[in-house]
N, C-alpha and C. Protein backbone atom coordinates (compact mmCIF):
# COMPACT_ATOMS: atom_id res chain seq x y z
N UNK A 1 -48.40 34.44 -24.70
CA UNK A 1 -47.02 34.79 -24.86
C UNK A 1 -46.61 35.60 -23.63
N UNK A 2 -45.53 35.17 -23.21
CA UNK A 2 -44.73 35.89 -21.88
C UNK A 2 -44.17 36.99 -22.04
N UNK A 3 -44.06 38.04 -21.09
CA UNK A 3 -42.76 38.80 -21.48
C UNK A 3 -42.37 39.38 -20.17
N UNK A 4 -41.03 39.32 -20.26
CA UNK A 4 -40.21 39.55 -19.62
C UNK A 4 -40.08 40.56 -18.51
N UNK A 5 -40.28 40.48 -17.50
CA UNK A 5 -40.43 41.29 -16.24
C UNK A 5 -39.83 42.68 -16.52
N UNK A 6 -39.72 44.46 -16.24
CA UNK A 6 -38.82 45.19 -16.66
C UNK A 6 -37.64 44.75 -14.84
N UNK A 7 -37.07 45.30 -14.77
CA UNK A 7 -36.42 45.34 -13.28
C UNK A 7 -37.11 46.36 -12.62
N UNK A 8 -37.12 45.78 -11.06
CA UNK A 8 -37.63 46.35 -10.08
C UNK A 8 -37.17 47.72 -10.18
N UNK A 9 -38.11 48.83 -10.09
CA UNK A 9 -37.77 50.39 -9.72
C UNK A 9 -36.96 50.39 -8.32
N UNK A 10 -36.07 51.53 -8.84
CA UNK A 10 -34.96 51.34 -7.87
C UNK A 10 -33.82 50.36 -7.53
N UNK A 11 -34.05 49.28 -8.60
CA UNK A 11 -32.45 48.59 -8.52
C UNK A 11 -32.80 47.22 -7.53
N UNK A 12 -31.51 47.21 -6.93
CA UNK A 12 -31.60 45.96 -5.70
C UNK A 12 -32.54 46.45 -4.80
N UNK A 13 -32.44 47.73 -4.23
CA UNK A 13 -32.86 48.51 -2.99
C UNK A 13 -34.64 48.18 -3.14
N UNK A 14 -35.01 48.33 -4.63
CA UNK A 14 -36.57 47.96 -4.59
C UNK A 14 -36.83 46.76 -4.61
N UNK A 15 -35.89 45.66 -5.26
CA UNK A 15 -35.91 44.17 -5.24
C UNK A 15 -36.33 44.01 -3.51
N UNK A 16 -35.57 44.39 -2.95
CA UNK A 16 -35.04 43.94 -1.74
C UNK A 16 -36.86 44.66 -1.05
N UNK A 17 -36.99 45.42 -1.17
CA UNK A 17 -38.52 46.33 -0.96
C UNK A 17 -39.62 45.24 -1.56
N UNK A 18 -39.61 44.52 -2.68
CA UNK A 18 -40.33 44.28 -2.92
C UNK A 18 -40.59 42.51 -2.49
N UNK A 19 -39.48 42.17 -2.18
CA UNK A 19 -39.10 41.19 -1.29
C UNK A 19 -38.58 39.72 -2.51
N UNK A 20 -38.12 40.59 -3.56
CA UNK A 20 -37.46 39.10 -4.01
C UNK A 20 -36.15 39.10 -4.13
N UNK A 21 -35.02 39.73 -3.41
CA UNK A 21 -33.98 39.19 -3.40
C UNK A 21 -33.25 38.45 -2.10
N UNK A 22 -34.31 38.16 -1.21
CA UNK A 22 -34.10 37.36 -0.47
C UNK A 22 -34.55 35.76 -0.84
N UNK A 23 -35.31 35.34 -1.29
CA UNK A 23 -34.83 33.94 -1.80
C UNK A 23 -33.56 33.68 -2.81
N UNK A 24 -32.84 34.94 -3.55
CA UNK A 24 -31.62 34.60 -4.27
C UNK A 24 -30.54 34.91 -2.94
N UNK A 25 -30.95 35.02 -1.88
CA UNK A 25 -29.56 35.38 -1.21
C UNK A 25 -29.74 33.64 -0.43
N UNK A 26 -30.41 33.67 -0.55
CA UNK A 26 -31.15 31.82 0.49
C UNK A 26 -29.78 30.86 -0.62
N UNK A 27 -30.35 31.36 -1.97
CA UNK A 27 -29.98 30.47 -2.98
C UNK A 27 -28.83 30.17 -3.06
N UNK A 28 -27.93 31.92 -2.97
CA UNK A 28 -26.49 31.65 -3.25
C UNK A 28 -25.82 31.06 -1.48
N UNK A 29 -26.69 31.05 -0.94
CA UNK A 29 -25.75 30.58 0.72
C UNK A 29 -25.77 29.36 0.90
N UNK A 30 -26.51 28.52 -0.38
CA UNK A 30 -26.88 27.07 -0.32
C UNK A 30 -25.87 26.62 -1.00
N UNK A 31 -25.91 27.24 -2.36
CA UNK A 31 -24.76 26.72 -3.31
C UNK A 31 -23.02 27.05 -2.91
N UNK A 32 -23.16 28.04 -1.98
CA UNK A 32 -21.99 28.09 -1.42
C UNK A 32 -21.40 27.28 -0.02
N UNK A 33 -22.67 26.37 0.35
CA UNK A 33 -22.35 25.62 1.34
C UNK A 33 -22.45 23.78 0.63
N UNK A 34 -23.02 24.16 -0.77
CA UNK A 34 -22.96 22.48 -1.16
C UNK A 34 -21.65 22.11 -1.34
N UNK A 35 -20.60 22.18 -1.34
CA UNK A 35 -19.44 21.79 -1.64
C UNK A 35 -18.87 20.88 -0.31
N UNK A 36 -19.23 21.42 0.95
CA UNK A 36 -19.31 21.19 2.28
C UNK A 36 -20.34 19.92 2.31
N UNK A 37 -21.15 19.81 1.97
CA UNK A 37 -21.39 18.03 1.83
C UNK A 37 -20.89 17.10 1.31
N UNK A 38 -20.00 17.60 0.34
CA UNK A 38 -19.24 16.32 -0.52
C UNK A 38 -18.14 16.16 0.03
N UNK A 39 -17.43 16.67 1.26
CA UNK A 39 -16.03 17.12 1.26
C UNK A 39 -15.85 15.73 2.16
N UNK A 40 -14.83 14.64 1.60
CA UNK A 40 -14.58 13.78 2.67
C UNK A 40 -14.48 13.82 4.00
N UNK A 41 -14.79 12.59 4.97
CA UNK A 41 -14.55 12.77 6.08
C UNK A 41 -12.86 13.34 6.33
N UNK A 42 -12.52 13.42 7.80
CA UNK A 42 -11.19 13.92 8.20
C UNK A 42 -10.66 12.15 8.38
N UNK A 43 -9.42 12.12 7.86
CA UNK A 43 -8.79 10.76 8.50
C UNK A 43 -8.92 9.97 9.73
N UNK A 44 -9.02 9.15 10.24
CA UNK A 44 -9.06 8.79 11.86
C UNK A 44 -7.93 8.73 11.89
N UNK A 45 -7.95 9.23 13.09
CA UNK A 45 -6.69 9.59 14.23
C UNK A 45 -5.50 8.20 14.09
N UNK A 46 -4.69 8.57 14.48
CA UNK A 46 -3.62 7.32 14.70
C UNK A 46 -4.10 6.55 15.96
N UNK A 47 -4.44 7.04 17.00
CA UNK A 47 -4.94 6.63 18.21
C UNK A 47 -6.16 5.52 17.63
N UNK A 48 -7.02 6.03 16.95
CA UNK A 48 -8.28 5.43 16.95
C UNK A 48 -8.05 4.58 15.96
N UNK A 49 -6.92 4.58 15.11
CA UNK A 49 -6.41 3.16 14.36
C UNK A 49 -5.67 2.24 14.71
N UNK A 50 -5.50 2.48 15.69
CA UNK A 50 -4.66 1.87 16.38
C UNK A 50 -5.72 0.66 17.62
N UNK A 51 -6.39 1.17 17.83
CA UNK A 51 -7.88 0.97 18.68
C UNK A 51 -8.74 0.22 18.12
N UNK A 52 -8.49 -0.05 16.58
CA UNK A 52 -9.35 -0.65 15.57
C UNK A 52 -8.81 -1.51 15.48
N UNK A 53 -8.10 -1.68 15.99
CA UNK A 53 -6.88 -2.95 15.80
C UNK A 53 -7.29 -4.81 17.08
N UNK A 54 -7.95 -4.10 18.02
CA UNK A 54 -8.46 -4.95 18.98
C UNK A 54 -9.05 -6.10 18.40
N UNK A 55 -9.14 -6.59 17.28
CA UNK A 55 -9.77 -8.04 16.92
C UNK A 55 -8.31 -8.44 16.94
N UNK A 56 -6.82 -8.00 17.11
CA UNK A 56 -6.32 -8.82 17.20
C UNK A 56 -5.50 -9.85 18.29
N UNK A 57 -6.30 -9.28 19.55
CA UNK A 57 -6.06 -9.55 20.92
C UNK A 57 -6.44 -11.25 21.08
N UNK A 58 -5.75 -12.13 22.19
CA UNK A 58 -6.25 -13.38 22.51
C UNK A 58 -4.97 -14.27 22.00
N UNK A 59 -5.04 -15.16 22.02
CA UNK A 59 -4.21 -16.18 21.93
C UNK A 59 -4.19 -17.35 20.66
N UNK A 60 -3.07 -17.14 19.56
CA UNK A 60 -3.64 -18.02 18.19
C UNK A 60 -2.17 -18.58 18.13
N UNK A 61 -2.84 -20.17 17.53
CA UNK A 61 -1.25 -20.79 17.87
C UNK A 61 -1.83 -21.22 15.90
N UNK A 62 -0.41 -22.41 15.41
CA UNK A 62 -0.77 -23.11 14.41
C UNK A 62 0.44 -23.84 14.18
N UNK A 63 0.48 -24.76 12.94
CA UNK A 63 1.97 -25.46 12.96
C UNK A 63 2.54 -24.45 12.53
N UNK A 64 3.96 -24.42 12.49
CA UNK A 64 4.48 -23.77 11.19
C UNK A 64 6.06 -23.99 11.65
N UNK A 65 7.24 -23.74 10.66
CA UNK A 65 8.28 -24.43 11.26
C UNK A 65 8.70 -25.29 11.38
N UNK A 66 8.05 -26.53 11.72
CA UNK A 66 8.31 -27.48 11.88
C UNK A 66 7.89 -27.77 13.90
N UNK A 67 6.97 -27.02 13.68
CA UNK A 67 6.52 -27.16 15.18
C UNK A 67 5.16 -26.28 15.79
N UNK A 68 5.15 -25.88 16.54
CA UNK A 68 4.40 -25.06 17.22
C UNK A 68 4.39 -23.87 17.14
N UNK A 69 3.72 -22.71 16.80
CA UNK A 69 3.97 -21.63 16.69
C UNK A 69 2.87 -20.52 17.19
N UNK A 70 2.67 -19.95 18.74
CA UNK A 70 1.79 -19.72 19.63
C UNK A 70 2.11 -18.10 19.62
N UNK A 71 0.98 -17.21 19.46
CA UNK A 71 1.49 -15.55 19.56
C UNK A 71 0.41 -15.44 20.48
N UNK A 72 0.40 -14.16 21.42
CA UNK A 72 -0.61 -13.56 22.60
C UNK A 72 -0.65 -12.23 22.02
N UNK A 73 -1.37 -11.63 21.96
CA UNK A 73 -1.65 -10.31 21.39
C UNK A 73 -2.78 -9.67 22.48
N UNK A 74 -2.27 -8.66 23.17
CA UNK A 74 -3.07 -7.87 24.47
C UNK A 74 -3.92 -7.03 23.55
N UNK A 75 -4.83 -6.28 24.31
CA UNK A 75 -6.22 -5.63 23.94
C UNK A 75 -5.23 -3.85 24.04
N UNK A 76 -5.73 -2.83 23.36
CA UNK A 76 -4.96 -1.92 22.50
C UNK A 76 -4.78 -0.47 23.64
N UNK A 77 -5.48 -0.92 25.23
CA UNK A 77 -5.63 -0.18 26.14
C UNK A 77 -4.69 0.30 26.60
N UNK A 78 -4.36 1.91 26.81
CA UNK A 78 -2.85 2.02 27.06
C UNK A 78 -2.33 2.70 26.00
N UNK A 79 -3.12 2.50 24.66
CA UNK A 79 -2.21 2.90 23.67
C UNK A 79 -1.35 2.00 23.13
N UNK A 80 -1.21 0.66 23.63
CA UNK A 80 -0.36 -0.13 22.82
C UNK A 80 -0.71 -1.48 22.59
N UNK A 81 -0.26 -2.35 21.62
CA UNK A 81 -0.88 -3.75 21.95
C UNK A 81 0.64 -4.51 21.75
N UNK A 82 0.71 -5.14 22.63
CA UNK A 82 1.58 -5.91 23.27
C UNK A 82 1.89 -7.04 22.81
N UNK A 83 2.64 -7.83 22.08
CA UNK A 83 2.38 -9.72 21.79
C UNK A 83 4.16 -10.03 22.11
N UNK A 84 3.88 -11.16 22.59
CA UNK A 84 4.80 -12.19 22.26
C UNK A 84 4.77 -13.56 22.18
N UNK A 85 5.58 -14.12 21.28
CA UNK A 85 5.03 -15.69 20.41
C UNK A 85 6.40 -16.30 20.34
N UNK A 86 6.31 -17.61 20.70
CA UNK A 86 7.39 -18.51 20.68
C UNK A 86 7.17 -19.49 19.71
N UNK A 87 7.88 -20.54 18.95
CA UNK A 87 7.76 -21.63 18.10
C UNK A 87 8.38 -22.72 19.18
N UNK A 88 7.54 -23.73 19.65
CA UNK A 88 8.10 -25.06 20.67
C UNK A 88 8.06 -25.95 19.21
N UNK A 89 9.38 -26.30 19.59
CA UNK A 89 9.46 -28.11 18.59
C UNK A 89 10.04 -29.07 19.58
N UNK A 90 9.18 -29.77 20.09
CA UNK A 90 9.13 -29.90 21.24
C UNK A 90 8.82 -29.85 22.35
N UNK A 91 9.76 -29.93 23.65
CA UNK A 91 9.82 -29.26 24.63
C UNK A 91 10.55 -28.02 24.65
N UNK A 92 11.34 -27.32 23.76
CA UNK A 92 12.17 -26.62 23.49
C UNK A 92 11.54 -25.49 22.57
N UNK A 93 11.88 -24.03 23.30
CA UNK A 93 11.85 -22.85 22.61
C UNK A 93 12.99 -22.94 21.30
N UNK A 94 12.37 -22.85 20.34
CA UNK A 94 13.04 -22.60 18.68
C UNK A 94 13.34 -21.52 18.66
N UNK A 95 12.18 -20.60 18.67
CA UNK A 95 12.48 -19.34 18.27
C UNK A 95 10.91 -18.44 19.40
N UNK A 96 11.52 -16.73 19.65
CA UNK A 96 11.09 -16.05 19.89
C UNK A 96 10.76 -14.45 19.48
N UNK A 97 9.82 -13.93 19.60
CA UNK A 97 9.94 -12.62 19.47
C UNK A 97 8.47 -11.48 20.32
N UNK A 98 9.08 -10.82 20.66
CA UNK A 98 7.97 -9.85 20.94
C UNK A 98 8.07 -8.76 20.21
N UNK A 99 6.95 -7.95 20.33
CA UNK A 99 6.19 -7.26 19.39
C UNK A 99 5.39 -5.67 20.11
N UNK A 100 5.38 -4.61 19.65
CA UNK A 100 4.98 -3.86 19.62
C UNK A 100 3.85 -2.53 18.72
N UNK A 101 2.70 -2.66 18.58
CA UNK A 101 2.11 -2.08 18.11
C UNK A 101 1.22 -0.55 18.68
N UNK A 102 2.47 0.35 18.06
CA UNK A 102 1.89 1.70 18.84
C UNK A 102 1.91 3.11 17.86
N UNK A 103 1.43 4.21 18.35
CA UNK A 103 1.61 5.07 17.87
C UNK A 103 2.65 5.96 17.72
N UNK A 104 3.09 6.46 16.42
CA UNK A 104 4.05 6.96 16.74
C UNK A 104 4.05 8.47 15.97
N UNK A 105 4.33 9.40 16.02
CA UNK A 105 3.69 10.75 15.52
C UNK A 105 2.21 10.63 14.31
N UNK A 106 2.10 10.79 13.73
CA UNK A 106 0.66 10.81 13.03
C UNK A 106 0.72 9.10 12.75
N UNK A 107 1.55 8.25 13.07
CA UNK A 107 1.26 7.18 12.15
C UNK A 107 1.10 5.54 13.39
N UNK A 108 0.61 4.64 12.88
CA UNK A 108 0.38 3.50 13.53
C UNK A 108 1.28 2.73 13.13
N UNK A 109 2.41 2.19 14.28
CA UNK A 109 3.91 1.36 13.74
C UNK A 109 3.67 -0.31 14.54
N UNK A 110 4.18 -1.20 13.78
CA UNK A 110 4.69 -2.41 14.15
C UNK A 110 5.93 -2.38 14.53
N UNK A 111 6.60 -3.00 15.44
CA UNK A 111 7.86 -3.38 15.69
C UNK A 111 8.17 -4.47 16.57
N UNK A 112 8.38 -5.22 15.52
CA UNK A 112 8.86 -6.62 16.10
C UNK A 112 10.60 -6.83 16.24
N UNK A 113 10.82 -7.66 17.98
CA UNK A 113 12.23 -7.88 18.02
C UNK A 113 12.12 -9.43 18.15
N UNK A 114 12.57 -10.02 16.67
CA UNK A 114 12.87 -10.98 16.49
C UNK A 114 14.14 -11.72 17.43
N UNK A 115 13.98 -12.49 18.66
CA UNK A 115 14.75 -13.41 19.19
C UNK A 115 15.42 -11.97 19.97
N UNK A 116 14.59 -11.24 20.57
CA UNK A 116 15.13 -10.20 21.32
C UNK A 116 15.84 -9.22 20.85
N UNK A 117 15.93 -9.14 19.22
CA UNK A 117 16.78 -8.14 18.26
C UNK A 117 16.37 -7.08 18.22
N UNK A 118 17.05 -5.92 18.00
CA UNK A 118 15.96 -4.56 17.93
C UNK A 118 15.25 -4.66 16.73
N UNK A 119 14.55 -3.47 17.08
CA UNK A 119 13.51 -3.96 15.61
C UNK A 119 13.67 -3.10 14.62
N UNK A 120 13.15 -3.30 13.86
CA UNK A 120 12.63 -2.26 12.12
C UNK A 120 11.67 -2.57 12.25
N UNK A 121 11.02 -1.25 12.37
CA UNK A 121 9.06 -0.56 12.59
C UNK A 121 8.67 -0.64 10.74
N UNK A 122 7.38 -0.84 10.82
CA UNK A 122 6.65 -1.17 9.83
C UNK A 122 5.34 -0.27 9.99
N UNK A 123 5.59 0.21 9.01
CA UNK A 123 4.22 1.20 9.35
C UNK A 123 2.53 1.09 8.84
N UNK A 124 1.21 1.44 9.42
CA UNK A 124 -0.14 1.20 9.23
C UNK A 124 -0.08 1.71 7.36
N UNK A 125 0.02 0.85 6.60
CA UNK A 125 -0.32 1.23 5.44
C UNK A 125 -1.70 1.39 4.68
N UNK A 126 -2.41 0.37 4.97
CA UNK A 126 -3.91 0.07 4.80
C UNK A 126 -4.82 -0.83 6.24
N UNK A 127 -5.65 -0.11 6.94
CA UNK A 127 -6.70 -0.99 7.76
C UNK A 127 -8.33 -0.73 6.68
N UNK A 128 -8.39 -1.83 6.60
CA UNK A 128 -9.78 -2.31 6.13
C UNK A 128 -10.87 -3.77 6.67
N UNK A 129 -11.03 -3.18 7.80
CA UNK A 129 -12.28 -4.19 8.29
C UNK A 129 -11.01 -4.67 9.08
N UNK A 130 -11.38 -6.46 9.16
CA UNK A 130 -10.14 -7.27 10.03
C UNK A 130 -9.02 -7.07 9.47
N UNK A 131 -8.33 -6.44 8.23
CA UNK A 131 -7.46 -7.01 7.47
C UNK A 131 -6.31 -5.66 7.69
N UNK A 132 -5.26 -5.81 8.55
CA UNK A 132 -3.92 -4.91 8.26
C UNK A 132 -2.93 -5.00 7.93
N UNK A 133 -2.06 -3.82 7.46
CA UNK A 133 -0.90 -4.47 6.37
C UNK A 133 -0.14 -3.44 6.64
N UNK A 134 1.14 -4.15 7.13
CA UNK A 134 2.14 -2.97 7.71
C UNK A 134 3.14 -2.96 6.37
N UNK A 135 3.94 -1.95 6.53
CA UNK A 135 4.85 -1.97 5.29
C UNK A 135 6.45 -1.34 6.05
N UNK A 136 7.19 -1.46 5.28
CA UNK A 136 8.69 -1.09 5.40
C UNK A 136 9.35 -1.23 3.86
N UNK A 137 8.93 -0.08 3.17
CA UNK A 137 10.01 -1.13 1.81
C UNK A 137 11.49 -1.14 1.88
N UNK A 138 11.96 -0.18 3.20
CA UNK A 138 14.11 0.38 3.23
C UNK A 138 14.34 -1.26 3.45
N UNK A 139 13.55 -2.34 4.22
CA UNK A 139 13.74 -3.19 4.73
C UNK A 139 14.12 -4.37 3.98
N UNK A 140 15.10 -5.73 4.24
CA UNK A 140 14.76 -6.68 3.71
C UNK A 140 13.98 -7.56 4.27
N UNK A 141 13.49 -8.98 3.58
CA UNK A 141 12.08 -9.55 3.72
C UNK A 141 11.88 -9.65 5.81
N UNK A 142 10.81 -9.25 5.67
CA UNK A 142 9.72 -9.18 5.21
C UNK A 142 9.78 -7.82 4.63
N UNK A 143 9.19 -7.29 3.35
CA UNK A 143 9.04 -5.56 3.53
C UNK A 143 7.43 -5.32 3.96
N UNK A 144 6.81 -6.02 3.95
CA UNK A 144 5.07 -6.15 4.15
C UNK A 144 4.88 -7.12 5.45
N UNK A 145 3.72 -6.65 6.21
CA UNK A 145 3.35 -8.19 6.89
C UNK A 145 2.00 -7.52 6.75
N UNK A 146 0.97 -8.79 7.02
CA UNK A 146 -0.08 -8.32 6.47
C UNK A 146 -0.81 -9.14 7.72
N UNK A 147 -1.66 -8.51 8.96
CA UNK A 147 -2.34 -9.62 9.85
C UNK A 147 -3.87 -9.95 9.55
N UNK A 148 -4.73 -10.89 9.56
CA UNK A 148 -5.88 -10.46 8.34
C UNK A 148 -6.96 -11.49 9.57
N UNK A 149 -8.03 -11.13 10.11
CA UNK A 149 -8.52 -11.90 11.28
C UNK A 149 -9.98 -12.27 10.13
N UNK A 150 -9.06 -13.98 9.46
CA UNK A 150 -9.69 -14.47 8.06
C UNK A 150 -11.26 -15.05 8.88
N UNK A 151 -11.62 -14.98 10.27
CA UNK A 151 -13.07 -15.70 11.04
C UNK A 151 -12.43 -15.79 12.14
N UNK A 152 -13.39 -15.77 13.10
CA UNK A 152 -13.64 -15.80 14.36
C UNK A 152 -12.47 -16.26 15.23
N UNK A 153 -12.52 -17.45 14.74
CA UNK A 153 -11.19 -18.27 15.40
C UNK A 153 -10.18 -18.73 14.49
N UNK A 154 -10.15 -17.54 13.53
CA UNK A 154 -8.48 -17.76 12.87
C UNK A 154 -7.72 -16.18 12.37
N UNK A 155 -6.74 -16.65 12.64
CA UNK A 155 -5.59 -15.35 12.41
C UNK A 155 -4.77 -15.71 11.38
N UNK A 156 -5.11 -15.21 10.26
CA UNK A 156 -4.32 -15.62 9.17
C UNK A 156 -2.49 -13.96 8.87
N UNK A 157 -1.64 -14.68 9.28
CA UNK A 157 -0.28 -13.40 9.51
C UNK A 157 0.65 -13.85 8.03
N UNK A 158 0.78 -12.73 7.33
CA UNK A 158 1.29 -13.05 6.24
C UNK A 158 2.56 -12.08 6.16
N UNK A 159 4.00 -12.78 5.38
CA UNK A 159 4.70 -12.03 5.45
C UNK A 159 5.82 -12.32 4.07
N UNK A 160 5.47 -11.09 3.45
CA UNK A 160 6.09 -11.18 1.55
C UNK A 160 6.62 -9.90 1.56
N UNK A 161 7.26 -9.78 0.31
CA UNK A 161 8.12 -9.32 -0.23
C UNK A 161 7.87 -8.80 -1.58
N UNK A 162 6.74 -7.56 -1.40
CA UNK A 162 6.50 -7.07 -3.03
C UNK A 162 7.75 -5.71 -3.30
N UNK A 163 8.12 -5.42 -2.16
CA UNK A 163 9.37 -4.31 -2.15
C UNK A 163 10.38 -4.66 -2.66
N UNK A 164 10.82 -5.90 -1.83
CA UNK A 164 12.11 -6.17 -2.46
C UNK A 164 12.55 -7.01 -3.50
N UNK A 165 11.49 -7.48 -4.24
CA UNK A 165 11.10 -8.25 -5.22
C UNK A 165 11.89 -9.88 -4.63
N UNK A 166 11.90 -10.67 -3.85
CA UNK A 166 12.84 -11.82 -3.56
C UNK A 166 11.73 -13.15 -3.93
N UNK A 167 10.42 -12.01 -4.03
CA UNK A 167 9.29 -13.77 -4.15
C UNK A 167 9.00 -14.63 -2.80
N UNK A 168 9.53 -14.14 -1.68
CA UNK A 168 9.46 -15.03 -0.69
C UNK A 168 7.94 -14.68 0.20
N UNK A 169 7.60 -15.33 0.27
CA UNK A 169 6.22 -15.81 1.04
C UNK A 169 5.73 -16.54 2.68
N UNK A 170 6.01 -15.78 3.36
CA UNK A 170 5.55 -17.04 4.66
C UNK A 170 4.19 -16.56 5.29
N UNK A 171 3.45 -17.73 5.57
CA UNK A 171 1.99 -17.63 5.98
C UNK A 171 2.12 -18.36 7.46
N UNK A 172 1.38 -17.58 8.13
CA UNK A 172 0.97 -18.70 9.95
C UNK A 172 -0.27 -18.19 9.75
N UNK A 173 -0.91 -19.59 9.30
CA UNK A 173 -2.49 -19.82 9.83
C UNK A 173 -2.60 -20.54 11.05
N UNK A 174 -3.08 -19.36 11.98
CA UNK A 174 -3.51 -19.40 13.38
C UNK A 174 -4.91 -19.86 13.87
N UNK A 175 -5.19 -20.41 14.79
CA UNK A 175 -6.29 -20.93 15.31
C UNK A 175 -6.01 -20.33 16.40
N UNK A 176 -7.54 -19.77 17.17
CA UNK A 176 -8.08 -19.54 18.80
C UNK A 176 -7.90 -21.30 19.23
């Protein structure tokens, strides 16, 4: 049968003399630093999401339209990535737009000028792996575009409307 230690003579001061309140001071500096392992990482930077963005550089065309539909997307150096994409039906430019993907105070923006129009920026809502999805809901369609690099040599660019509820849907499946 056990019994119970009395306390060290003299309090802490003999603990501390007798040398066991230094493994409870070990103890409590551990448990006061475990919280500090669980604590999520810090967000990545807008810069460096923006940088993550480089699978979508190179050149992807596909039908769509009723014709040709070719985008160039530059590499993210600079701070920005650059595209512009025409639809030929034909010999003839249909339609144009260039594009801007940059940073803009804490956040990562799209802005496309459709046929040289100014634009409405769309902002980094979700990056996961190849797959990004800009959003705007003040906007009408598109309020989402979603660019998703579905393999190697395809660019799958999606552009719906869960904001503004209209149901409308347009897809350009792109090929390298």
């Amino acid at each position: 049968r056990s019994q119970a230690l009395p306390p060290p003579v003299g309090g802490v001061r003999g603990a501390r003399r007798a040398g066991t309140l230094a493994p409870m001071k070990r103890l409590a500096c551990l448990l006061a630093l475990l919280p500090l392992g669980f604590a999520e990482d810090a967000p990545p930077k807008p810069a460096d999401r923006l940088a993550q963005l480089s699978w979508l550089a190179g050149t992807w065309s596909g039908p769509m339209w009723g014709g040709t539909f070719t985008a160039h997307y530059s590499t993210p150096e600079g701070g920005r990535i650059l595209s512009h994409s025409e639809l030929l039906r034909g010999d003839k430019v249909a339609f144009f737009e260039f594009e801007v993907f940059r940073v803009k105070g804490d956040a990562v923006v799209y802005e496309p000028y459709p046929g040289g129009k100014p634009a409405v920026p769309f902002t980094l809502a979700t990056l996961e792996g190849k797959r990004a999805v800009f959003e705007n809901p003040k906007k009408d369609f598109p309020t989402r575009v979603t660019f998703h690099r579905a393999a190697d040599d395809r660019l799958v660019v999606t552009l719906d409307d869960p904001h503004g509820g209209s149901g409308k849907t347009e897809t350009f499946d792109l090929k390298r």
